[in-house]
Protein backbone atom coordinates (compact mmCIF):
# COMPACT_ATOMS: atom_id res chain seq x y z
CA UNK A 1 -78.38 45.50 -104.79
CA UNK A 2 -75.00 47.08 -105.25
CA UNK A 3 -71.67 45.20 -104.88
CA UNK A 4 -69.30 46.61 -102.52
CA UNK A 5 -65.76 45.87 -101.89
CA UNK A 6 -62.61 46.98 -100.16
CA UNK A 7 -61.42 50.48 -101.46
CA UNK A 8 -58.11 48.57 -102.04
CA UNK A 9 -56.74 45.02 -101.67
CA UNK A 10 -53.26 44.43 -101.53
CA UNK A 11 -51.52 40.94 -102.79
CA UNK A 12 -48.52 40.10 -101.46
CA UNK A 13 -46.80 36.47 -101.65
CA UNK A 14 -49.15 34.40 -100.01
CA UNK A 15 -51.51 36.78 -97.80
CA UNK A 16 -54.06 39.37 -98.87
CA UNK A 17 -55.16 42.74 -97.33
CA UNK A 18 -58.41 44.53 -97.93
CA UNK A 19 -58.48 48.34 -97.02
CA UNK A 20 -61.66 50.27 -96.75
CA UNK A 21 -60.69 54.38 -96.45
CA UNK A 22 -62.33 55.94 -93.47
CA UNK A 23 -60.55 58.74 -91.06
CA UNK A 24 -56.69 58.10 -90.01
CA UNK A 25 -58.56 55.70 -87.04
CA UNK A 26 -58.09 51.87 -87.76
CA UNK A 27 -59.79 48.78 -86.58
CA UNK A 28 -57.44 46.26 -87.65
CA UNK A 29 -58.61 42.69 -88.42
CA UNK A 30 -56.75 39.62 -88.35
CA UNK A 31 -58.54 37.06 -89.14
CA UNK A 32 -58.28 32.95 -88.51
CA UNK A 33 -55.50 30.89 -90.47
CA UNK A 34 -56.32 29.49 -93.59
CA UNK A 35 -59.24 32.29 -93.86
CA UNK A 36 -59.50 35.35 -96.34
CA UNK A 37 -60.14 39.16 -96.40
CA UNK A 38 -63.92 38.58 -96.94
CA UNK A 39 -64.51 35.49 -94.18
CA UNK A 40 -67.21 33.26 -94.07
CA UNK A 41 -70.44 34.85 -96.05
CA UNK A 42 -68.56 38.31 -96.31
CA UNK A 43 -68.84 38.81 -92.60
CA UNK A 44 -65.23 41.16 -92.26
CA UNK A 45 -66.54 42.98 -95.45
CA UNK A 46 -69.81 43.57 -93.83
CA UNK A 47 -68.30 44.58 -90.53
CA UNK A 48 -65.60 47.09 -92.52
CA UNK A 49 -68.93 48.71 -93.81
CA UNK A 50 -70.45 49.04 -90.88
CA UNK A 51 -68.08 50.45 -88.33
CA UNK A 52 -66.99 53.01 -91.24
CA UNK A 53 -70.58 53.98 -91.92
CA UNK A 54 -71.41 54.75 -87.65
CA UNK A 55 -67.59 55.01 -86.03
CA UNK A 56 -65.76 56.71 -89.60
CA UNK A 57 -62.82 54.10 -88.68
CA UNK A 58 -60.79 52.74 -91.63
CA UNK A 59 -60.51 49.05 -91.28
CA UNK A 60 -57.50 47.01 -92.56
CA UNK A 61 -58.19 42.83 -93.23
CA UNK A 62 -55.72 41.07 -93.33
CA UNK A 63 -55.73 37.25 -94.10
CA UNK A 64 -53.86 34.89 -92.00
CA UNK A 65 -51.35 33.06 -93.95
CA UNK A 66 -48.93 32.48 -90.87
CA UNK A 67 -48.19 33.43 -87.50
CA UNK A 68 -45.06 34.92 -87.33
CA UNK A 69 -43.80 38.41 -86.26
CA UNK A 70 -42.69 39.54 -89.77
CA UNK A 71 -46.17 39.47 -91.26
CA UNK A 72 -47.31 41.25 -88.56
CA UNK A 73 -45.37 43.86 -88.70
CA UNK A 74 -45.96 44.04 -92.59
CA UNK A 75 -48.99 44.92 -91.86
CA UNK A 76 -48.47 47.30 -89.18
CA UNK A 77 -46.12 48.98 -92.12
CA UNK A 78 -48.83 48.58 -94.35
CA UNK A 79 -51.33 50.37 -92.36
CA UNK A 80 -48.94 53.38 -92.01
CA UNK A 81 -48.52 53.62 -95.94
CA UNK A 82 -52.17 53.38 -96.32
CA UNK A 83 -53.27 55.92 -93.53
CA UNK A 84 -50.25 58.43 -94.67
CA UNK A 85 -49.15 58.28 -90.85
CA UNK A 86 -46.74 56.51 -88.40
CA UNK A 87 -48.49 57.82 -85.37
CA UNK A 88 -52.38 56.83 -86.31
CA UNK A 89 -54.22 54.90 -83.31
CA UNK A 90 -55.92 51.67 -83.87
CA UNK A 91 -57.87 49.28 -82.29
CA UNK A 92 -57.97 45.21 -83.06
CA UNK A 93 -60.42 42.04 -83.61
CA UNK A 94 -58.50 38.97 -84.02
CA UNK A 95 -60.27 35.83 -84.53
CA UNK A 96 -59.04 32.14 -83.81
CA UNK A 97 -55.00 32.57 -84.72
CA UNK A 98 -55.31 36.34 -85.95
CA UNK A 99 -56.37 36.84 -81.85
CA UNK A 100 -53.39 34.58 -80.58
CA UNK A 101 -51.24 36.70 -82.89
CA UNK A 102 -52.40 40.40 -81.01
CA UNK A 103 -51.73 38.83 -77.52
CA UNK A 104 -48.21 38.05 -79.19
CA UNK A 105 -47.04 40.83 -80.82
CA UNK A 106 -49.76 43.75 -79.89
CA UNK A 107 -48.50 44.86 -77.34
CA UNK A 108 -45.22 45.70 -78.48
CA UNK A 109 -46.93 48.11 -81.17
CA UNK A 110 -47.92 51.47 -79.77
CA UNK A 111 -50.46 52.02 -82.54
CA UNK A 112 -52.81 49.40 -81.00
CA UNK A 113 -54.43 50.82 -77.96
CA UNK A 114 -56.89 47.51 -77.56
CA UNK A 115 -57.31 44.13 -79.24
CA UNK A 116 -60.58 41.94 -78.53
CA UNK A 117 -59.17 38.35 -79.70
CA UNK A 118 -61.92 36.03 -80.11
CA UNK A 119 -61.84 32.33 -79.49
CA UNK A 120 -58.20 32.36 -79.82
CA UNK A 121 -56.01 29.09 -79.41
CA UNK A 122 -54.79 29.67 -76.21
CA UNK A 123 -52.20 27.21 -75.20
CA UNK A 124 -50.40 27.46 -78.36
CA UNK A 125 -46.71 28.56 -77.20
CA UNK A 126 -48.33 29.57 -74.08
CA UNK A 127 -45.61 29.49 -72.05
CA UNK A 128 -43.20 31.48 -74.38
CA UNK A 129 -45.16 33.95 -76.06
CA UNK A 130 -49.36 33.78 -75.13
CA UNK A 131 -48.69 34.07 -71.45
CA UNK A 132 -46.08 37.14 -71.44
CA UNK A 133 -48.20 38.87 -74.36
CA UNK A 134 -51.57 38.26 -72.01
CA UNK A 135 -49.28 40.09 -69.15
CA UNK A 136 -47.79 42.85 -70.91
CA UNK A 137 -51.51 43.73 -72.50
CA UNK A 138 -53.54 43.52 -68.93
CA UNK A 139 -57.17 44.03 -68.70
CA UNK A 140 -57.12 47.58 -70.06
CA UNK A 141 -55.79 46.40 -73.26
CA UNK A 142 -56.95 42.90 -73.69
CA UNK A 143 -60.57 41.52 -73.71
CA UNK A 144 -60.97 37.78 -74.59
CA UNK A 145 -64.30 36.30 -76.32
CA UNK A 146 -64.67 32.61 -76.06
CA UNK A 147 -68.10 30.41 -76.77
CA UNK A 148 -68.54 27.91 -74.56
CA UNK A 149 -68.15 25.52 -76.95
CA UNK A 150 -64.68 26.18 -78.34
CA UNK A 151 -62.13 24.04 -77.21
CA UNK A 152 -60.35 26.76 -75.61
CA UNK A 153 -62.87 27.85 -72.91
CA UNK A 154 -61.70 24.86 -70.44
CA UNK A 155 -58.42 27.24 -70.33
CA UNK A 156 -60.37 29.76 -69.15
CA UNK A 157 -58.75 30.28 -65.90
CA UNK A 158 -55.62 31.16 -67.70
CA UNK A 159 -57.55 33.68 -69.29
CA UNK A 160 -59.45 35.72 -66.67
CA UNK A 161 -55.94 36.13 -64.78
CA UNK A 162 -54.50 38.66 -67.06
CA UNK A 163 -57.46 39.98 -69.40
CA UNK A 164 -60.93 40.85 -69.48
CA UNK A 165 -63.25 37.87 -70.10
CA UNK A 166 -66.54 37.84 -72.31
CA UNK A 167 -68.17 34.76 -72.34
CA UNK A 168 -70.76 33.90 -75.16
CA UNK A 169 -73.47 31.01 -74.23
CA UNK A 170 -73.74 28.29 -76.51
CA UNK A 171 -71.48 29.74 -79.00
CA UNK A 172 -68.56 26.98 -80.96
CA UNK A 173 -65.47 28.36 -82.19
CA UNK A 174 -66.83 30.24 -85.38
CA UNK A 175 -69.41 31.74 -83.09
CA UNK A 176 -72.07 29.16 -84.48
CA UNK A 177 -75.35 29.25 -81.69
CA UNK A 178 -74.45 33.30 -81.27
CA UNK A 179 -76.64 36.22 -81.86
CA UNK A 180 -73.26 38.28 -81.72
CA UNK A 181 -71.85 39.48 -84.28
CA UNK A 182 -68.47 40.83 -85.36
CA UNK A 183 -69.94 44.14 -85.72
CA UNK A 184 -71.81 43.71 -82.16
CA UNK A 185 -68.62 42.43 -80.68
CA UNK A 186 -66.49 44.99 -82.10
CA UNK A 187 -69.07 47.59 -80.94
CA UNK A 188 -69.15 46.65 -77.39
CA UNK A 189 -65.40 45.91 -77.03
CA UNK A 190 -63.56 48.47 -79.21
CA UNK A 191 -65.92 51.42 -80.10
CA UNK A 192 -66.29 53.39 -77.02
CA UNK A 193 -66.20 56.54 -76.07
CA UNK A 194 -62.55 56.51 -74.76
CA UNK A 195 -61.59 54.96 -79.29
């Protein structure tokens, strides 16, 4: 079986990028804190390849190594010095922090036109920045995936107040007791007609 890979990863201080070159469309991934480019049993790689091969997206991964604004916005740089464009359109799956972190800052950045954040922790800063970032996305822009077994489903009512809700039976925070994937998440939240 062949090895594949990102067509380039990037290394800078303590966070890594992977980059897979599709059209000047992005699907941006942040992934959970602590977590890398590849995720648990290559699943981010996997789902790179895949919504290249049927959507022609390029997909950007980028590792969690903190939560604030600046990295964000690295990437967002990064993504325009990849692509060769400022004005290129993307569309977002965060997972566990790398969610939290689109409600914070993705709606501020016009290149992101939706962000599905999975199981992400919800009452962290709520009040400050998860709460206004929930409002200023709305249910056009937002869609929020939560198992039923992830701690933050009880704040669920929070949730359904300001963004779209999917709810996934059964499912703990890393999506354990899902038949769901990334790619059939992605697919059914992000890839439609109107990306």
């Amino acid at each position: 079986m062949e090895e594949r890979d990102y067509t380039r990863i990037i290394e800078r201080e303590a966070q890594s990028v992977g980059f897979l070159q599709g059209s000047d469309r992005l699907l941006y991934v942040k992934g959970g804190a602590g977590g890398t480019i590849y995720g648990y049993e290559n699943k981010y790689l996997e789902l790179a390849f895949r919504i290249r091969e049927k959507h022609g997206f390029s997909v950007m991964v980028s590792a969690t190594s903190s939560n604030k604004l600046t990295d964000f916005l690295r990437d967002i740089e990064l993504a325009v010095e990849l692509l060769g464009k400022r004005d290129f359109k993307a569309v977002m799956l965060g997972v566990s922090m790398g969610g939290l972190m689109g409600i914070w800052y993705g709606a501020e950045q016009e290149q992101i036109e939706r962000i599905a954040a999975i199981n992400p922790p919800l009452m962290l800063n709520y009040y400050n920045k998860t709460l206004p970032g929930m409002k200023k996305l709305g249910r056009d822009r937002l869609t929020m995936v939560f198992g039923t077994l992830d701690p933050s489903y009880k704040y669920l009512p929070f949730a359904e107040r300001h963004a779209a809700v999917k709810l996934i039976e059964g499912a703990d925070h890393n999506l354990r007791g899902s038949r769901l994937s990334l790619f059939d998440l992605a697919e059914e939240l992000l890839m439609n007609e109107e990306n």
